[in-house]
Protein backbone atom coordinates (compact mmCIF):
# COMPACT_ATOMS: atom_id res chain seq x y z
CA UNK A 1 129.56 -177.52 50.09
CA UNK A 2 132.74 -177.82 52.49
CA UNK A 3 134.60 -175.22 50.18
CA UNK A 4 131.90 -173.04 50.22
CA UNK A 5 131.58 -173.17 54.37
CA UNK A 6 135.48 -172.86 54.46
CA UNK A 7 135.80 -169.36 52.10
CA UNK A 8 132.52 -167.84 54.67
CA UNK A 9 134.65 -168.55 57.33
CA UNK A 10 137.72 -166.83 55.73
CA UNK A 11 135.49 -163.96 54.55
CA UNK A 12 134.33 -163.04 58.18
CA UNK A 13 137.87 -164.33 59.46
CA UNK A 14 139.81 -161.99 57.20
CA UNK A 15 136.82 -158.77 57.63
CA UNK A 16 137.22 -159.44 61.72
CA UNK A 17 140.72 -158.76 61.04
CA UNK A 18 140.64 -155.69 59.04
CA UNK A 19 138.54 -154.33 61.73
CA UNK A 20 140.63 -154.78 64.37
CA UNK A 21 143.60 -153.52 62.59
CA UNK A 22 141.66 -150.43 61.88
CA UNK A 23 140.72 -149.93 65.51
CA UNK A 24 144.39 -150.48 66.60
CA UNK A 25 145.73 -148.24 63.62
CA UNK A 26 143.33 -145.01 64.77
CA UNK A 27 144.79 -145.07 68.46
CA UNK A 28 148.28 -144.66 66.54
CA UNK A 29 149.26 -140.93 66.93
CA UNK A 30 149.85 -139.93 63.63
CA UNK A 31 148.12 -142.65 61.37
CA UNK A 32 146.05 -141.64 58.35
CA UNK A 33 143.47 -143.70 59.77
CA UNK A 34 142.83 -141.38 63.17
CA UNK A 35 142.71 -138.36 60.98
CA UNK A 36 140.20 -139.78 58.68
CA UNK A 37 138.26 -140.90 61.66
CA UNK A 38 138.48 -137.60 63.09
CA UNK A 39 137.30 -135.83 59.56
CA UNK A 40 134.15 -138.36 59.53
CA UNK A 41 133.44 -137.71 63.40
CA UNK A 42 133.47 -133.72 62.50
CA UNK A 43 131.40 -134.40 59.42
CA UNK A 44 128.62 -136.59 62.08
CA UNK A 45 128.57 -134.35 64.96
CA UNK A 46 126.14 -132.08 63.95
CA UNK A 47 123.64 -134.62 62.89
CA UNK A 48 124.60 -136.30 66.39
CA UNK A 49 123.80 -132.54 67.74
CA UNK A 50 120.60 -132.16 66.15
CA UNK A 51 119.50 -135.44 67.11
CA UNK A 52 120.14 -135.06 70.89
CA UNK A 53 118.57 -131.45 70.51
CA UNK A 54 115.41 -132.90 69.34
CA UNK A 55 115.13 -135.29 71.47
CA UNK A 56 115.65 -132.97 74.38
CA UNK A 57 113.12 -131.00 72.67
CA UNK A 58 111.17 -134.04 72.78
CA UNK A 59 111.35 -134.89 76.71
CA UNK A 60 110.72 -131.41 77.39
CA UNK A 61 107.64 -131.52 75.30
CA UNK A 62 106.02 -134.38 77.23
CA UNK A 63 107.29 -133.59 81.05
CA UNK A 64 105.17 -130.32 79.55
CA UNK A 65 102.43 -132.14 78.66
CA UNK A 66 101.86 -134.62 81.57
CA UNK A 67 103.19 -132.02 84.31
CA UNK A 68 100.03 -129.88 82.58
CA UNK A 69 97.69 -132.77 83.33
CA UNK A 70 98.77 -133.27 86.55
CA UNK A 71 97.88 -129.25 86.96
CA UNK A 72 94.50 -129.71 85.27
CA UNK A 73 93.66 -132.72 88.05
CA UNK A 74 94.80 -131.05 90.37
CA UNK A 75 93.36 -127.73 89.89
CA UNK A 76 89.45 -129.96 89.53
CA UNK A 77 90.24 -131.10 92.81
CA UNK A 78 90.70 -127.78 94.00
CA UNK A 79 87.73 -126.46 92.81
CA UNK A 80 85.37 -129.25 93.84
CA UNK A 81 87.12 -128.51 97.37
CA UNK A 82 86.23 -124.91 97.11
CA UNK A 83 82.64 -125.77 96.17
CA UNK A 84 82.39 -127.94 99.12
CA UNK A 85 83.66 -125.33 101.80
CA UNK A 86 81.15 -123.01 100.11
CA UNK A 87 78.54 -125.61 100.51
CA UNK A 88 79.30 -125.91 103.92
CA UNK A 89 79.94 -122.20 104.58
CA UNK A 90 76.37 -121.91 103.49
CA UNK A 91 74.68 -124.62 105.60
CA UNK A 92 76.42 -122.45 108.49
CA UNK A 93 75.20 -119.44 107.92
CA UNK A 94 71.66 -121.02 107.42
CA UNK A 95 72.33 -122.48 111.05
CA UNK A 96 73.44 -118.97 112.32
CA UNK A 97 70.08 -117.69 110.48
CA UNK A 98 67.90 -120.44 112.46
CA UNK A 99 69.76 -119.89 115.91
CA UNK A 100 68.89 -116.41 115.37
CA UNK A 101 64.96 -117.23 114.61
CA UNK A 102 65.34 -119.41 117.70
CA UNK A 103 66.37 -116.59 119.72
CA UNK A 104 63.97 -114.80 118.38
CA UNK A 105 60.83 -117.33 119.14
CA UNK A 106 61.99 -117.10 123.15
CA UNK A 107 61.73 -113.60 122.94
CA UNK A 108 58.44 -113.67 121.71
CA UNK A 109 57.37 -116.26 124.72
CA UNK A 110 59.10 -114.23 126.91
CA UNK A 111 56.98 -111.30 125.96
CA UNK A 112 53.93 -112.77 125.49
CA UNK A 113 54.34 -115.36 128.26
CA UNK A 114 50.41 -116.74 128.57
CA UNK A 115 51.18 -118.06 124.35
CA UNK A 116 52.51 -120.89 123.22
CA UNK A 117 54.92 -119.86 120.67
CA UNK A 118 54.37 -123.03 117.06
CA UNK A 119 57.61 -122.16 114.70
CA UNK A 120 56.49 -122.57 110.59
CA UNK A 121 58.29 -121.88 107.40
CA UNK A 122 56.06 -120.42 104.21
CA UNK A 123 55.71 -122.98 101.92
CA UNK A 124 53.43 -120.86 99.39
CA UNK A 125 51.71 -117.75 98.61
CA UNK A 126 48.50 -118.40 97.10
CA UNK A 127 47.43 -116.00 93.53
CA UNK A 128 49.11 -112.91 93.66
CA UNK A 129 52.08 -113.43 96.12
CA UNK A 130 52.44 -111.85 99.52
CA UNK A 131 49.34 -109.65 98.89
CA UNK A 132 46.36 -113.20 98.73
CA UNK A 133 46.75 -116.07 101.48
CA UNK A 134 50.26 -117.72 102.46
CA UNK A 135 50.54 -122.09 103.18
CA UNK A 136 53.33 -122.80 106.11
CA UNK A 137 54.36 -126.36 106.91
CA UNK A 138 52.51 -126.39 110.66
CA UNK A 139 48.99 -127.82 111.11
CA UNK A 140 47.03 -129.99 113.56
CA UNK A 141 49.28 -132.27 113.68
CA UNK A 142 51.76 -130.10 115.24
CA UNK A 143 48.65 -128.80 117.54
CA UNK A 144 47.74 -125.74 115.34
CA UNK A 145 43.98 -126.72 115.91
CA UNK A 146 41.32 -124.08 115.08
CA UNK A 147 38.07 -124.22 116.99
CA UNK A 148 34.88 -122.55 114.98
CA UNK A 149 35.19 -119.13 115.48
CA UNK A 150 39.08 -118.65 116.54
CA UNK A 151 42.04 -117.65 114.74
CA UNK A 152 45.71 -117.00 115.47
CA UNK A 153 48.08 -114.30 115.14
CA UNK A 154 50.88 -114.78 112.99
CA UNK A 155 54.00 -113.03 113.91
CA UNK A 156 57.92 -112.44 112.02
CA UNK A 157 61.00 -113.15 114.20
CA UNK A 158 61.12 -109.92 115.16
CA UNK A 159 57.38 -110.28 116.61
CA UNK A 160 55.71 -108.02 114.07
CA UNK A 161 52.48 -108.81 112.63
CA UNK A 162 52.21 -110.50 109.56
CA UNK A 163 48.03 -111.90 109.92
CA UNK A 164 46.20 -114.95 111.14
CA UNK A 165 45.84 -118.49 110.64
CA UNK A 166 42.08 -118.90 109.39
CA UNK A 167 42.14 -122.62 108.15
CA UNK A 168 44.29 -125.49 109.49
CA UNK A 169 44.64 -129.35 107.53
CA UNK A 170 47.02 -131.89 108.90
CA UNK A 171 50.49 -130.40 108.66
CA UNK A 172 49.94 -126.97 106.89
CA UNK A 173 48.08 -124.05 107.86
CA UNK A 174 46.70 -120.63 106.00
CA UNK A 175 47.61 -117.02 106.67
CA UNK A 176 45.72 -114.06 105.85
CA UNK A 177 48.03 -111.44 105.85
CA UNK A 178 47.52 -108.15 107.16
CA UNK A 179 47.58 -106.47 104.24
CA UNK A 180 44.67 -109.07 102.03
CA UNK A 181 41.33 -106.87 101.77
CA UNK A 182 39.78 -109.19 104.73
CA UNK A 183 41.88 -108.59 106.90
CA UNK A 184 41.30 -106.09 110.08
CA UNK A 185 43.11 -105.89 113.42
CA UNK A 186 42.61 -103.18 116.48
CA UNK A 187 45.19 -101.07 116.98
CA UNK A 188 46.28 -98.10 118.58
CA UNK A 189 49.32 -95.58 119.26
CA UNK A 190 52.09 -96.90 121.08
CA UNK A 191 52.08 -94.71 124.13
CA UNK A 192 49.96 -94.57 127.26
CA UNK A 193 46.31 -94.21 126.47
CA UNK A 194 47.30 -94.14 122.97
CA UNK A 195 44.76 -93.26 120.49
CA UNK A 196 42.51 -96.08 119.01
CA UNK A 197 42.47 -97.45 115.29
CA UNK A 198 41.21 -99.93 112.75
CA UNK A 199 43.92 -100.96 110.91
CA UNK A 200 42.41 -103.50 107.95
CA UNK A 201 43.89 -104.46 103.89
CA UNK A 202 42.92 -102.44 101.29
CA UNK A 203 42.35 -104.22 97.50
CA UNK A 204 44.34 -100.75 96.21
CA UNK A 205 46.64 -99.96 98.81
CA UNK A 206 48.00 -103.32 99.16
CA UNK A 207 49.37 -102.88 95.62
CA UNK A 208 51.68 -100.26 97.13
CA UNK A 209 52.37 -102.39 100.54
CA UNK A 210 50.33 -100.40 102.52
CA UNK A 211 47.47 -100.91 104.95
CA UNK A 212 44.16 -98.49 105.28
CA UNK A 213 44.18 -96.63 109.24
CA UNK A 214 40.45 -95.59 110.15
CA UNK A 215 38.10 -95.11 113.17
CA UNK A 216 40.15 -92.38 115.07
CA UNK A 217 39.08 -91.24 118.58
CA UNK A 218 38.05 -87.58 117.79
CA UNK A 219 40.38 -84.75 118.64
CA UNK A 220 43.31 -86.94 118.26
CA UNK A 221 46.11 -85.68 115.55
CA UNK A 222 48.05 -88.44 114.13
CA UNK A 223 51.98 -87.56 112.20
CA UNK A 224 54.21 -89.49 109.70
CA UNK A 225 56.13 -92.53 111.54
CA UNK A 226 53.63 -92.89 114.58
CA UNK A 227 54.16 -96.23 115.49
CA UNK A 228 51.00 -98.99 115.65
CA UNK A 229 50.64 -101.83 117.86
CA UNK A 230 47.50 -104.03 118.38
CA UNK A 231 45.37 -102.89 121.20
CA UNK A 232 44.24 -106.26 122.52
CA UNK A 233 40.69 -105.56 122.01
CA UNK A 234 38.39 -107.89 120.48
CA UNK A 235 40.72 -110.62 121.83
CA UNK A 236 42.17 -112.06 118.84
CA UNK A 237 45.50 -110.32 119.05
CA UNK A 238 47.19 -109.44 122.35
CA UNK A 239 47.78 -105.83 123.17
CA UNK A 240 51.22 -104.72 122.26
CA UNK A 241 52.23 -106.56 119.00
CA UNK A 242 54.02 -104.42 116.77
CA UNK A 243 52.23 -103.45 113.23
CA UNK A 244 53.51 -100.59 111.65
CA UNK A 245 54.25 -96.64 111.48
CA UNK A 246 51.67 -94.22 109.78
CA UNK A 247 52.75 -93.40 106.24
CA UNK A 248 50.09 -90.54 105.99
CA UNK A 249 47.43 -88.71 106.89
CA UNK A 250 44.87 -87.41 104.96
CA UNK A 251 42.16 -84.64 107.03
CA UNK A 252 40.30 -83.65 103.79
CA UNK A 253 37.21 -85.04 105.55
CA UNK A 254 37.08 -83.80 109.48
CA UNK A 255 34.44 -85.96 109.73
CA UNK A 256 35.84 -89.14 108.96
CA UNK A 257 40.11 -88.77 108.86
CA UNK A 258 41.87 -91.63 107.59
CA UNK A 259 45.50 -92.78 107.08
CA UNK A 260 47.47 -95.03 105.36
CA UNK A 261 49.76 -97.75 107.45
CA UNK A 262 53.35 -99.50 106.54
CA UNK A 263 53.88 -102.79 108.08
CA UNK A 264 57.04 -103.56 110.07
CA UNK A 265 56.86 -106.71 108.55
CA UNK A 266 58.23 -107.74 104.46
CA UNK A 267 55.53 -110.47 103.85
CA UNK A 268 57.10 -111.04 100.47
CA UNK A 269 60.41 -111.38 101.87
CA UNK A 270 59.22 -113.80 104.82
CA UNK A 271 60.69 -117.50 105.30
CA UNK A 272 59.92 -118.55 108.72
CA UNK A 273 57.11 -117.13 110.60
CA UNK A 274 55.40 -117.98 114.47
CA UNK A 275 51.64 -118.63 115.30
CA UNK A 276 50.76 -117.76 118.98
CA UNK A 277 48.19 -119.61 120.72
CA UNK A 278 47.19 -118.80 123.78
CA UNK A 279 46.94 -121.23 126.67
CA UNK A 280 43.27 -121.85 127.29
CA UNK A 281 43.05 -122.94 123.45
CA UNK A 282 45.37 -125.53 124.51
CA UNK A 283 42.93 -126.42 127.56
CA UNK A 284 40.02 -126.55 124.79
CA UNK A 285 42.12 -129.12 122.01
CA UNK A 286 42.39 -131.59 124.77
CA UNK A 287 42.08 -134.92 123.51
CA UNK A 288 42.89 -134.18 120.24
CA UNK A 289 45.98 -136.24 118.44
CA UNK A 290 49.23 -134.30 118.61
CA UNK A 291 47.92 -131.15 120.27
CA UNK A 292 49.08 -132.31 124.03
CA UNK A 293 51.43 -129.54 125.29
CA UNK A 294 54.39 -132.01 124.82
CA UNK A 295 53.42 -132.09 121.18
CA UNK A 296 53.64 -128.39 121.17
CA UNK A 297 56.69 -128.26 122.93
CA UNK A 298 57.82 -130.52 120.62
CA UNK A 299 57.69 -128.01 117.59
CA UNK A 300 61.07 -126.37 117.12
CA UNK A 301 60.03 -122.81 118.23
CA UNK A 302 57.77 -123.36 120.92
CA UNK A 303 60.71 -123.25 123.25
């Protein structure tokens, strides 16, 4: 066992050696050894080339791959940024829209200054859309309180006449519109001593968005975009609330002349709308819960 230890020893002694002198030998200018080092370091470089080409080939690959992924998170954030300066973009237009409508529900109390002036948005149109009864989202408990008998006009935010309230529930009201076959309203030219009408829906005419003119004063010739307004009589509607121009005339009958009317207002394009209530009704719904004039006041367009 000690003989076999001692010829290991020699073995790696005498290989050490022979390495050394080989190292030594191929830093002698010269020696047969540098050139054959040389020879084998041609013969290697190549490989050694390709080796470091693929692995640059290699790093580049993956500074591709997570510099794309970086991208690709950062290009989600970017869109989920624009989408939320859209979103907010849109929530201020919708408060320009409403500052507008607000403007526009002063002007209407300015006008009419004996009405309390109840903002409501349209939360339905009953059967066949804008031509059968709208729902809005103000009722008695916002003091829209209907007595037997009354009704309310119903007005756009540029004050034209879109129809009455005829039923009221807790917080939502119904419209007739102007242009539902029950519907009639007193009219007459817009001028001084302007001629009197009947403007009322039609169950045909409505199809086409138009309203049914009747009941002229005699003598009186009426054109093409006249201009309505209600005449106040009757009581319902004040006198000067815009309704619409005549669309035609027809005089086949002298006896009984009739026309055909085009509201100022789009029903079917309507979002917000105001209901005017004059003051004494407010004197008459004393005592009733949420009708006070504070509660009125209360109601975003009333101003």
């Amino acid at each position: 066992m000690k003989k076999l230890l001692k010829t290991k020893w020699f073995i790696v002694l005498a290989v050490s050696l022979l390495l050394i002198a080989g190292i030594i030998l191929s830093f002698v200018p010269g020696s047969p050894l540098k050139a054959a080092v040389g020879l084998a370091s041609n013969a290697v470089s190549p490989a050694q080339k390709g080796v470091k080409t693929t692995g640059n080939a290699f790093s580049n690959f993956w500074s591709a791959l997570t510099d794309g992924i970086a991208i690709r998170e950062e290009n989600k954030a970017l869109k989920e940024e624009i989408a939320d300066l859209k979103y907010r973009l849109n929530q201020y237009e919708e408060a320009a829209i409403r500052y507008e409508e607000l403007k526009g529900a002063f002007h209407i109390r300015d006008t009419f200054s004996n009405y309390d002036i109840y903002g409501a948005t349209i939360l339905s149109r009953e059967a066949d859309e804008w031509f059968s009864v709208i729902r809005i989202n103000a009722g008695k408990n916002e003091g829209i309180v209907l007595e037997q008998g009354q009704s309310y006009p119903v007005v756009d935010v540029e004050m034209n006449l879109v129809g009455r309230v005829i039923e009221t529930e807790g917080s939502t009201s119904k419209v007739l519109p102007l242009l539902h076959e029950g519907f009639s309203v007193a009219g007459k030219v817009n001028e001084v001593n302007g001629a009197s009408v009947i403007i009322s829906g039609d169950s045909v005419l409505k199809r086409s968005g138009l309203c049914r003119v009747k009941s002229f004063d005699k003598g009186v010739k009426l054109e093409p975009g006249t201009v309505i307004v209600t005449s106040g009589e009757g009581g319902l509607f004040p006198e000067g609330i815009p309704i619409g121009t005549i669309s035609s005339v027809d005089y086949s009958s002298p006896s009984e002349v009739t026309a055909t009317l085009r509201p100022f207002s789009s029903i079917g394009e309507l979002e917000d709308v105001f209901v005017m209530i004059p003051f004494n009704a407010d004197e008459n719904k004393e005592g009733v819960p949420g009708t006070s004039e504070t509660s009125g006041q209360g109601q975003g367009g009333n101003g």
